[in-house]
N, C-alpha and C. Protein backbone atom coordinates (compact mmCIF):
# COMPACT_ATOMS: atom_id res chain seq x y z
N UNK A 1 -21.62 -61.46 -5.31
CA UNK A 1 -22.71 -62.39 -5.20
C UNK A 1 -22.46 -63.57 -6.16
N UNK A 2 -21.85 -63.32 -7.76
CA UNK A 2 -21.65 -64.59 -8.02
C UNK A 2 -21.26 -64.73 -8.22
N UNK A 3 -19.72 -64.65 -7.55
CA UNK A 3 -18.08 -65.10 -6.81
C UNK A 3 -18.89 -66.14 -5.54
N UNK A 4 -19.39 -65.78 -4.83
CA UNK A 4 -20.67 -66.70 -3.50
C UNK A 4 -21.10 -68.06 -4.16
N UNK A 5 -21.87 -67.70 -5.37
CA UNK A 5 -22.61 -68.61 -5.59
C UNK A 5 -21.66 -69.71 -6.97
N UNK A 6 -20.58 -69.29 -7.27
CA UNK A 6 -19.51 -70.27 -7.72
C UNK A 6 -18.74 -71.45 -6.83
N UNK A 7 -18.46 -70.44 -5.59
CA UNK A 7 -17.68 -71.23 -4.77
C UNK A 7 -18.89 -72.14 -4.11
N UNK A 8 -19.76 -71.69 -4.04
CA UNK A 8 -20.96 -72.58 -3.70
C UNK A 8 -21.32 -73.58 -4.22
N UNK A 9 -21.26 -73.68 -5.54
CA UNK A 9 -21.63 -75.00 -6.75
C UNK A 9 -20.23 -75.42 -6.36
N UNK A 10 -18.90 -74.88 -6.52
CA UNK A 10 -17.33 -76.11 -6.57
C UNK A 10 -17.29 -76.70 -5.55
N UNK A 11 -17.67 -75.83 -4.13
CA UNK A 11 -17.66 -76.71 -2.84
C UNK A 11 -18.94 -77.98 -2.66
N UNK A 12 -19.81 -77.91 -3.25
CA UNK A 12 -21.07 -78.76 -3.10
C UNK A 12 -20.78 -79.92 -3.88
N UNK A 13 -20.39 -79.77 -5.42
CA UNK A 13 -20.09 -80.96 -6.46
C UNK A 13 -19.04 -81.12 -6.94
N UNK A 14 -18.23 -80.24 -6.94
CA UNK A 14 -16.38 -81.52 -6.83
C UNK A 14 -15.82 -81.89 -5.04
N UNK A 15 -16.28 -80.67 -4.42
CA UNK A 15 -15.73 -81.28 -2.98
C UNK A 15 -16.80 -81.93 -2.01
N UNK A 16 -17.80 -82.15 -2.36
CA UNK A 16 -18.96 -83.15 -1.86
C UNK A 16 -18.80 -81.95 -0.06
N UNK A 17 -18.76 -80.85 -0.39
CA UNK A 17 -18.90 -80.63 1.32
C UNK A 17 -18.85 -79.15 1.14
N UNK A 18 -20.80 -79.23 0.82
CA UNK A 18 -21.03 -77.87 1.24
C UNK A 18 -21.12 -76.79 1.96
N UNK A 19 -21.25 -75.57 1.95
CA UNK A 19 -21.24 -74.64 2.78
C UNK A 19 -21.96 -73.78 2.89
N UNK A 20 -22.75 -73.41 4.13
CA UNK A 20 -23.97 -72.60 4.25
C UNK A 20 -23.80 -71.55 3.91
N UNK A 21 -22.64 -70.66 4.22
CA UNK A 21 -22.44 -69.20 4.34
C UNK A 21 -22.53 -68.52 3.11
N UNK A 22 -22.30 -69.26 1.96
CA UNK A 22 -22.18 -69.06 0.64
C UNK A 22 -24.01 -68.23 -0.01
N UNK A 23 -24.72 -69.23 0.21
CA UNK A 23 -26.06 -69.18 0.31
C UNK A 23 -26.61 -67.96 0.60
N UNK A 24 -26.42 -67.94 2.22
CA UNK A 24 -26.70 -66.42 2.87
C UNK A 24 -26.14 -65.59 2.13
N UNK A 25 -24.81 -65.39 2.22
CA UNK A 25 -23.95 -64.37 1.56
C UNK A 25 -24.95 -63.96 0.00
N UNK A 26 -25.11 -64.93 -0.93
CA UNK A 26 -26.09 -64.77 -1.87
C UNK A 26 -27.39 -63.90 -1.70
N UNK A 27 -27.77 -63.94 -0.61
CA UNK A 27 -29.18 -63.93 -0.67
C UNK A 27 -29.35 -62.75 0.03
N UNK A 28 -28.11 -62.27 0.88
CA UNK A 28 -28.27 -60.74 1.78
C UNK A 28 -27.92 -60.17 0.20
N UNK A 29 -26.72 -60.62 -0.40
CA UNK A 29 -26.25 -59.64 -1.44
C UNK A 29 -27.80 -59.00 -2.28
N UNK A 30 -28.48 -60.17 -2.65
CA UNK A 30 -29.49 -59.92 -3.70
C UNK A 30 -30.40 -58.79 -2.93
N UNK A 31 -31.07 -59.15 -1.51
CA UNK A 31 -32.02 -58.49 -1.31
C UNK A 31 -31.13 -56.77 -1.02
N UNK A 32 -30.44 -56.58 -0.65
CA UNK A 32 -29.56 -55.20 -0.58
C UNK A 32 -29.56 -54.75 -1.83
N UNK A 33 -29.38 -55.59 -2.94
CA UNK A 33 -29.02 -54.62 -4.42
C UNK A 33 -30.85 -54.51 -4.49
N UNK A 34 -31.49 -55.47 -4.48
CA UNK A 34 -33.12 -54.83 -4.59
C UNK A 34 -33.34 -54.07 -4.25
N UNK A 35 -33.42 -53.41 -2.71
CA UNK A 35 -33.51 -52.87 -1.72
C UNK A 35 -32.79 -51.43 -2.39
N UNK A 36 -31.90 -51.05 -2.11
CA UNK A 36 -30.84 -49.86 -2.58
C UNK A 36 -31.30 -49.64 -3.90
N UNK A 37 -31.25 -50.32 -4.74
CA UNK A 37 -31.76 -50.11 -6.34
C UNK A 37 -33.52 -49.48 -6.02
N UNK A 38 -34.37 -50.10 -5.56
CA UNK A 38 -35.33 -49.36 -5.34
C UNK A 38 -35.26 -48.12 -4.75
N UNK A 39 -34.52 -47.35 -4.01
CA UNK A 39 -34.41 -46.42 -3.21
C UNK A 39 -34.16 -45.49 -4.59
N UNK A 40 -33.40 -45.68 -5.16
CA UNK A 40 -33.04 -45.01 -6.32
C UNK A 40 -34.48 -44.77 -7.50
N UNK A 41 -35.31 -45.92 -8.05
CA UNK A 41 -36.02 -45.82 -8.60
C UNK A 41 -37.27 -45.70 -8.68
N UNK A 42 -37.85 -45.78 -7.41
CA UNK A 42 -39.03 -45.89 -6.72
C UNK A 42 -39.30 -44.00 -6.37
N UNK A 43 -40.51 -43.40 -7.08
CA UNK A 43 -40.59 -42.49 -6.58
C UNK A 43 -41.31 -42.34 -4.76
N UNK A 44 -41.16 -41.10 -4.08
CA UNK A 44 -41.56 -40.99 -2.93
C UNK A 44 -43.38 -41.39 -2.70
N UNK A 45 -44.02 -41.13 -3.48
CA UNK A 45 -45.16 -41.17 -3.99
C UNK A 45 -45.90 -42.37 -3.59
N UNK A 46 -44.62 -43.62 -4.59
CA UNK A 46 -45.17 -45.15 -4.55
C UNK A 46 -44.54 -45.66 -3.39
N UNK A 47 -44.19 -45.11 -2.39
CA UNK A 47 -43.15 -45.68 -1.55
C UNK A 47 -44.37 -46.50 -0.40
N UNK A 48 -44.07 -47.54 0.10
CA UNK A 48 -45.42 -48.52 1.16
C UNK A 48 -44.54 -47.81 2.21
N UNK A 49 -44.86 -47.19 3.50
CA UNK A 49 -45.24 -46.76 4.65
C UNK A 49 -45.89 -47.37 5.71
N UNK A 50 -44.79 -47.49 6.59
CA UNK A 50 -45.61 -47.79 8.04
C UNK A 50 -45.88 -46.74 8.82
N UNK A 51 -46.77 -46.13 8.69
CA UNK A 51 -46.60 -45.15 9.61
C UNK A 51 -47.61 -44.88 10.50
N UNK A 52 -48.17 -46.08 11.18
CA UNK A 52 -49.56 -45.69 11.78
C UNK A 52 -49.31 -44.96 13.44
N UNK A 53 -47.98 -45.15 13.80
CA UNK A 53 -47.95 -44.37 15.17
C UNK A 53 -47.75 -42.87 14.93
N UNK A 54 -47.06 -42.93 13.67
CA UNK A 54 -46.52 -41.51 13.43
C UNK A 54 -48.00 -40.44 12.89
N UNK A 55 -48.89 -41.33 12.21
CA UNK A 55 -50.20 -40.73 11.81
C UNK A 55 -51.15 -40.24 12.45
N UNK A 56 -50.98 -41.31 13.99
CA UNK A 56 -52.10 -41.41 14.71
C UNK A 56 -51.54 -40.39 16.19
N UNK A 57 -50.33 -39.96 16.19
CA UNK A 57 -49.68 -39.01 16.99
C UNK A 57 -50.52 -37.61 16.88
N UNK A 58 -50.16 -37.11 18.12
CA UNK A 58 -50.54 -35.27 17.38
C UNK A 58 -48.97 -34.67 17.55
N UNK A 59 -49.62 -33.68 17.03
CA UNK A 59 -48.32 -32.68 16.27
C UNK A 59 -47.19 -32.50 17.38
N UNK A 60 -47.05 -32.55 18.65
CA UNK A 60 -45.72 -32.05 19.72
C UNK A 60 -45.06 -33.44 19.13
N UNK A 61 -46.09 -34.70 19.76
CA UNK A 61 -45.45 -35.49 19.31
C UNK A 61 -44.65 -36.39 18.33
N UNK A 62 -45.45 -35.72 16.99
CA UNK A 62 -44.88 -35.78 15.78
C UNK A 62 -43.37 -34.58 15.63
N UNK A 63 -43.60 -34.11 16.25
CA UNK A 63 -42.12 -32.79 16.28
C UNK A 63 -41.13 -33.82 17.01
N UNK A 64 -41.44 -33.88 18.38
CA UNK A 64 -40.23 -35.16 18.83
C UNK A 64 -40.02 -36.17 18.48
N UNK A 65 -40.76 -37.03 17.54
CA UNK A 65 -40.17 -38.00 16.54
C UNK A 65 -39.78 -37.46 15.50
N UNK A 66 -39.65 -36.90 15.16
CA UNK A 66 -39.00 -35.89 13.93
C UNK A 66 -37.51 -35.46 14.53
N UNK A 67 -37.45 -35.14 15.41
CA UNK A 67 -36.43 -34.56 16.04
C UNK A 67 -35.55 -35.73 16.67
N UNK A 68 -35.93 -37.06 17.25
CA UNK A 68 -35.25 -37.82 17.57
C UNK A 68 -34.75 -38.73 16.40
N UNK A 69 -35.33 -38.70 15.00
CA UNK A 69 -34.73 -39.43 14.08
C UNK A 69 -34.02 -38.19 13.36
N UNK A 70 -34.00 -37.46 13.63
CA UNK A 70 -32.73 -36.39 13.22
C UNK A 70 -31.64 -36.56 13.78
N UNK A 71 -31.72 -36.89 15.07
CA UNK A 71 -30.49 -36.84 16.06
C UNK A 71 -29.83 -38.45 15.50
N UNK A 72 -30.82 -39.45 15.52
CA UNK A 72 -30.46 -40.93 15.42
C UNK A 72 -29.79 -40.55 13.79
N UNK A 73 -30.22 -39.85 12.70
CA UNK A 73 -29.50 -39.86 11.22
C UNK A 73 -27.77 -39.15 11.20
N UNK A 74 -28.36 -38.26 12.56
CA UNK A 74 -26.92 -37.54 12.57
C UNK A 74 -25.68 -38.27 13.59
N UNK A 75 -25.96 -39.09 14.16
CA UNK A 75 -25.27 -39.39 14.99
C UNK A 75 -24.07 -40.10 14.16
N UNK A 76 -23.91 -41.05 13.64
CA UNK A 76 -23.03 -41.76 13.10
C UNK A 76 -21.73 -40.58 11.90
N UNK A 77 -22.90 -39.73 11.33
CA UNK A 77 -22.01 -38.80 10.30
C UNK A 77 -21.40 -37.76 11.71
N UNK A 78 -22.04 -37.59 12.81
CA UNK A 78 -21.19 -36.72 14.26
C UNK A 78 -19.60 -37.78 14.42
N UNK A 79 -20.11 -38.88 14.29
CA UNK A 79 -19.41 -39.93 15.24
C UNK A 79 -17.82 -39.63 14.31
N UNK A 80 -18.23 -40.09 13.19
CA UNK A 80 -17.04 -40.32 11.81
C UNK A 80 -16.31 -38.71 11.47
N UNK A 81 -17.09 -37.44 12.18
CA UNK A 81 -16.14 -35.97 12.06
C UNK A 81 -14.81 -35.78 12.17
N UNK A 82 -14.53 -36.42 13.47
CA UNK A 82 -13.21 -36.49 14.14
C UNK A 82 -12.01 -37.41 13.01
N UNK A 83 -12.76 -38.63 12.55
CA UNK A 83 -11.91 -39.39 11.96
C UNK A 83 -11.76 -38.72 10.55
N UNK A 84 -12.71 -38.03 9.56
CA UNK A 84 -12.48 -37.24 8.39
C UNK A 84 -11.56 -36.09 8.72
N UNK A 85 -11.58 -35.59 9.46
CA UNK A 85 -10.82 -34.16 9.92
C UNK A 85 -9.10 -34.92 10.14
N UNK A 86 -8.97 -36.11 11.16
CA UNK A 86 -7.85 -36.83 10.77
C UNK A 86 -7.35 -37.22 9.31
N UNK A 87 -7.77 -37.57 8.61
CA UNK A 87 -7.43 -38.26 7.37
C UNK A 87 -7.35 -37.04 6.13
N UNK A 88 -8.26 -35.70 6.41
CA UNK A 88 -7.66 -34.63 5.89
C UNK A 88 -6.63 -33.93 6.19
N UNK A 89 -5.95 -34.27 7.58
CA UNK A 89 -4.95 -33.33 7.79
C UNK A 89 -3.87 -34.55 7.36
N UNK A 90 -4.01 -35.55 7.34
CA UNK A 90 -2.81 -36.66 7.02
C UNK A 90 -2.56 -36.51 5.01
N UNK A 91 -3.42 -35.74 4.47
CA UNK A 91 -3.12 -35.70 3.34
C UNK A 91 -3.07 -34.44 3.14
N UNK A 92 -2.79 -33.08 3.82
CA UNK A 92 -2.31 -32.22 3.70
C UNK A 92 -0.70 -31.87 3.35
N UNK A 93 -0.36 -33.09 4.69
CA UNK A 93 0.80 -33.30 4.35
C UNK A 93 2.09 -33.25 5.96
């Protein structure tokens, strides 16, 4: 982030020709380290919640949203199995 926001000030006032991407790049970086850093420090307790479909559900249906964001958390760590199981047998030897 401020490797971003260096090249951002040299390109703007010695090379008179700024660049947007720099900016963004800044500004996703910041809100992600907020973001992630809270996840860490924020107990479950104080956490803000949207949850008015999930509240206002009854219970089958609270089981199948429960169950479909299980499948949606697992899918990607399913997806990446095949490729860990590769990269352990390539350092077996």
């Amino acid at each position: 982030m401020f490797l971003a926001f260096i090249v951002q000030i040299v390109f703007r006032y010695l090379f008179s020709f700024p660049i947007g991407w720099t900016s963004e790049l800044s500004v996703i970086t910041w809100l992600w380290l907020v973001l992630w850093g809270a996840a860490f420090v924020v107990k479950e307790s104080e956490e803000i919640r949207f949850d008015l479909v999930y509240g206002a559900a009854g219970r089958r249906t609270r089981r199948a949203m429960g169950n479909h964001q299980r499948d949606l958390d697992r899918g990607p760590v399913c997806r990446l199995a095949p490729c860990i199981s590769q990269i352990h047998h390539l350092h077996e030897g």
